[in-house]
Protein backbone atom coordinates (compact mmCIF):
# COMPACT_ATOMS: atom_id res chain seq x y z
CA UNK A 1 -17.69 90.17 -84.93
CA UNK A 2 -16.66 92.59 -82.09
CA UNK A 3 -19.65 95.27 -81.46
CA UNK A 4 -16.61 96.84 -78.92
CA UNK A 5 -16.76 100.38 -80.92
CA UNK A 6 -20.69 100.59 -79.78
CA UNK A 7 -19.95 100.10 -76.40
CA UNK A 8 -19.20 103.15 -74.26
CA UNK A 9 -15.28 104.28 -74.63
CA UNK A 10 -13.16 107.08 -73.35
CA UNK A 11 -13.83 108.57 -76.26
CA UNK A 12 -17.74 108.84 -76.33
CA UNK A 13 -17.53 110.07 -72.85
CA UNK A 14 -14.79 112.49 -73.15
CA UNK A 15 -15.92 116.36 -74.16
CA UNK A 16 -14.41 115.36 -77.59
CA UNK A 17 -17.76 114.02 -79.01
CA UNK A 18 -20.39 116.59 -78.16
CA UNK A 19 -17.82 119.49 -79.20
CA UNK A 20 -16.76 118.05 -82.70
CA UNK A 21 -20.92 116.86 -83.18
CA UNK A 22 -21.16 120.75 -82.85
CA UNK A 23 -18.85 122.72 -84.22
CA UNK A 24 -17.32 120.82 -87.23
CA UNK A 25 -19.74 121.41 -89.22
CA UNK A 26 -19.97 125.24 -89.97
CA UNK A 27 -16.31 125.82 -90.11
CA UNK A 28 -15.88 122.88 -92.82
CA UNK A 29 -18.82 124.38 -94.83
CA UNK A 30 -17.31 127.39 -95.10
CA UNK A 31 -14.31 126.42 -96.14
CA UNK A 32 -15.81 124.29 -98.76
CA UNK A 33 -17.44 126.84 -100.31
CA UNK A 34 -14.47 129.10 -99.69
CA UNK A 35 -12.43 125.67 -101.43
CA UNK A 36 -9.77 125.35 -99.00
CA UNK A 37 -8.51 122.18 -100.48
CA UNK A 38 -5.31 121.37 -98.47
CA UNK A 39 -7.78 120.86 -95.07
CA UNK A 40 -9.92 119.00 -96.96
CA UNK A 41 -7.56 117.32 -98.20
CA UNK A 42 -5.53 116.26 -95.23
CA UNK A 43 -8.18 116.02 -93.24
CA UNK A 44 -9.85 113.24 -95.86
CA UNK A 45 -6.78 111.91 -95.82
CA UNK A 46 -6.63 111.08 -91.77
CA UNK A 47 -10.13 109.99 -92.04
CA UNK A 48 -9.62 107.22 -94.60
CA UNK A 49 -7.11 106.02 -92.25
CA UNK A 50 -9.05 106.32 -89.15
CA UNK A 51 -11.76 104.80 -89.92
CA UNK A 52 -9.69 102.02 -91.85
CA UNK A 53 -8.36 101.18 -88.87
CA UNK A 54 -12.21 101.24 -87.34
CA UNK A 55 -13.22 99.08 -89.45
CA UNK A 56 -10.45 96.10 -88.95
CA UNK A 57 -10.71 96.54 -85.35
CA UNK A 58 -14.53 95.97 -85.41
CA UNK A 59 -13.28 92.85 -87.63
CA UNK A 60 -11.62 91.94 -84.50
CA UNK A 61 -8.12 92.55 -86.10
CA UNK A 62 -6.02 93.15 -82.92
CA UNK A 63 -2.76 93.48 -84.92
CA UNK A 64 -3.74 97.15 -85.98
CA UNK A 65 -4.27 98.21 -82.00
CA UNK A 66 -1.04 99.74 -82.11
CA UNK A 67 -2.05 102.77 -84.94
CA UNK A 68 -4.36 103.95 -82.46
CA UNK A 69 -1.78 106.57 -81.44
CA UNK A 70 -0.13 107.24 -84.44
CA UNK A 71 -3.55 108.53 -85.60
CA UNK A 72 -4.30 111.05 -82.52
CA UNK A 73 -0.87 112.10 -83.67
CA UNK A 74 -1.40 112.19 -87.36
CA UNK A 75 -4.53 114.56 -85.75
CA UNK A 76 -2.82 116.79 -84.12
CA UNK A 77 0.07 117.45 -86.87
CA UNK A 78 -2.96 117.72 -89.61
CA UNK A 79 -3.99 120.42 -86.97
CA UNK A 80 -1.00 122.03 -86.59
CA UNK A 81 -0.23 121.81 -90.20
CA UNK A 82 -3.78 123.64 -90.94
CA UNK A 83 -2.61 126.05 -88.32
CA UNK A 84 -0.06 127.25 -90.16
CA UNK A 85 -2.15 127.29 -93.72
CA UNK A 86 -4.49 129.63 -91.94
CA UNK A 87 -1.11 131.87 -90.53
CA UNK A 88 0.34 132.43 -93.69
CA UNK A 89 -3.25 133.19 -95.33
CA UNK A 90 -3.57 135.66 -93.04
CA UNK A 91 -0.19 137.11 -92.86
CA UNK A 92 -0.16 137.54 -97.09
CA UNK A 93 -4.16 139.31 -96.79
CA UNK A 94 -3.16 141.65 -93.74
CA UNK A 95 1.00 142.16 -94.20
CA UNK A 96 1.43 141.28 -97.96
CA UNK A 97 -2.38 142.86 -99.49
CA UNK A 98 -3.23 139.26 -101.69
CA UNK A 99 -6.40 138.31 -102.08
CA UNK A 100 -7.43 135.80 -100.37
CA UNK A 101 -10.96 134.18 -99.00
CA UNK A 102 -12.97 136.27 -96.06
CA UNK A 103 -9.74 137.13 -93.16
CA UNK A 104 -12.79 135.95 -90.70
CA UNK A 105 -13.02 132.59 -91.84
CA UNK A 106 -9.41 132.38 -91.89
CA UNK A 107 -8.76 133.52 -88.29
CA UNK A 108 -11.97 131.22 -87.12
CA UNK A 109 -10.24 128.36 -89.03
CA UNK A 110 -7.01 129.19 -86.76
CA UNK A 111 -8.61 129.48 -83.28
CA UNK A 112 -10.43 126.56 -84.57
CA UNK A 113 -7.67 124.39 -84.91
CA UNK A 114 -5.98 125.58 -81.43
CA UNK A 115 -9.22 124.55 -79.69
CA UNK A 116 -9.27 120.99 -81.73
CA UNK A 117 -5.45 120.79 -80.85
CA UNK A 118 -5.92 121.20 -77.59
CA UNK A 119 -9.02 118.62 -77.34
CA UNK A 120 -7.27 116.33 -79.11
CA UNK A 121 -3.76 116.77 -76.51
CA UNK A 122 -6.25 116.24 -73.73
CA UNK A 123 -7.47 112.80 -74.95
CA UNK A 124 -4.63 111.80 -75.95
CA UNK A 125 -2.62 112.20 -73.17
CA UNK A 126 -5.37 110.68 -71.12
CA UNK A 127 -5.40 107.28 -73.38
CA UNK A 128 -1.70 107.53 -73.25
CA UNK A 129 -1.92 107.14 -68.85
CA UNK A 130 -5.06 104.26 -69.27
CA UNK A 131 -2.46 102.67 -71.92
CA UNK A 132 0.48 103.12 -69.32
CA UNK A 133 -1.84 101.82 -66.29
CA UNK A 134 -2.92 99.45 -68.36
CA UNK A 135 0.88 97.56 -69.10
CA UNK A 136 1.45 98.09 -65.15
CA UNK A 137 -1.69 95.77 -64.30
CA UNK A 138 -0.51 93.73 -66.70
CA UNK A 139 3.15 93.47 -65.50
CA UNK A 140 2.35 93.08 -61.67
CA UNK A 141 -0.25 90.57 -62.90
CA UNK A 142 2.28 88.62 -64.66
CA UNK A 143 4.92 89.05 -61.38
CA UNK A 144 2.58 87.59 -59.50
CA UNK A 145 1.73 84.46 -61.00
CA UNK A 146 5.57 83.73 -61.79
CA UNK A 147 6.03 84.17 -58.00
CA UNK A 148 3.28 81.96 -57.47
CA UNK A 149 4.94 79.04 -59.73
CA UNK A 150 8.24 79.59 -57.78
CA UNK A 151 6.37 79.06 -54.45
C-alpha cells in the first residue's frame, strides 16, 4: 500500500493548506445555515471525486494519475461557477429588490471564491511546470540511453 499522500507534496507545502485549514470553515457555515445548496452541492460533488481519486492512488492505482488535473480544473470552474451564483444573488437583492440571504455573506462568498480561484491557478500552474519538467527529464533520460545503445 503506498503511504505517498503522507509524505510531504507540493501541495502540503504550498500556501494552499494553511489558507483553506483557515478560512473554509466560516464561509461554508454560513452558507449552510443560509442553505446555499448549489455550492454545497457542487462543491460535494468535486469532493467525492477528489478524494475518489485519493483513495485509488493510495491503492497504488497509477492508471487514475492522469485526473489529477482535470480535478484542479473541475476546482476552479466549481469556483467560477459559484462566482457567478453569488453575482446574480447580488445583482437581483441590490438592482432587482428580491429577497435574498444577508448581501454580506453573498459578497464574502464572491471575494471568497476570487481568492480560492486564484490559489488554486497558482498551484496549478505550478504542478503543471513540475509535470512539464518532469516529461523533459524523462525524455533526455530516455535520449540518452538510446544514444548509449547506438554507441
Amino acid at each position: 500500500m503506498d503511504l505517498s499522500l503522507w509524505k510531504p507534496s507540493v501541495f502540503r507545502t504550498s500556501q494552499l493548506l494553511p489558507f483553506l485549514t483557515t478560512t473554509f470553515r466560516p464561509p461554508s457555515l454560513l452558507q449552510l445555515i443560509y442553505i446555499a445548496y448549489f455550492s454545497a452541492a457542487l462543491n460535494s460533488f468535486i469532493h467525492v471525486i477528489m478524494y475518489g481519486y485519493y483513495f485509488l492512488s493510495a491503492l497504488g492505482f497509477k492508471q487514475v494519475a492522469f485526473i489529477k488535473f482535470y480535478i484542479t480544473r473541475s476546482q476552479m470552474t466549481q469556483f467560477c461557477l459559484m462566482m457567478v451564483q453569488a453575482s446574480w444573488d447580488m445583482y437581483s437583492m441590490k438592482v432587482l429588490g428580491r429577497p435574498g440571504y444577508p448581501f454580506f455573506i453573498t459578497a464574502l462568498l464572491w471575494f471568497y471564491m476570487w481568492t480560492m480561484l486564484g490559489l488554486f491557478y497558482n498551484f496549478y500552474r505550478k504542478n503543471a511546470k513540475l509535470a512539464k519538467d518532469a516529461k523533459k527529464a524523462k525524455l533526455a533520460e530516455a535520449a540518452k540511453e538510446k544514444n548509449k545503445k547506438l554507441q
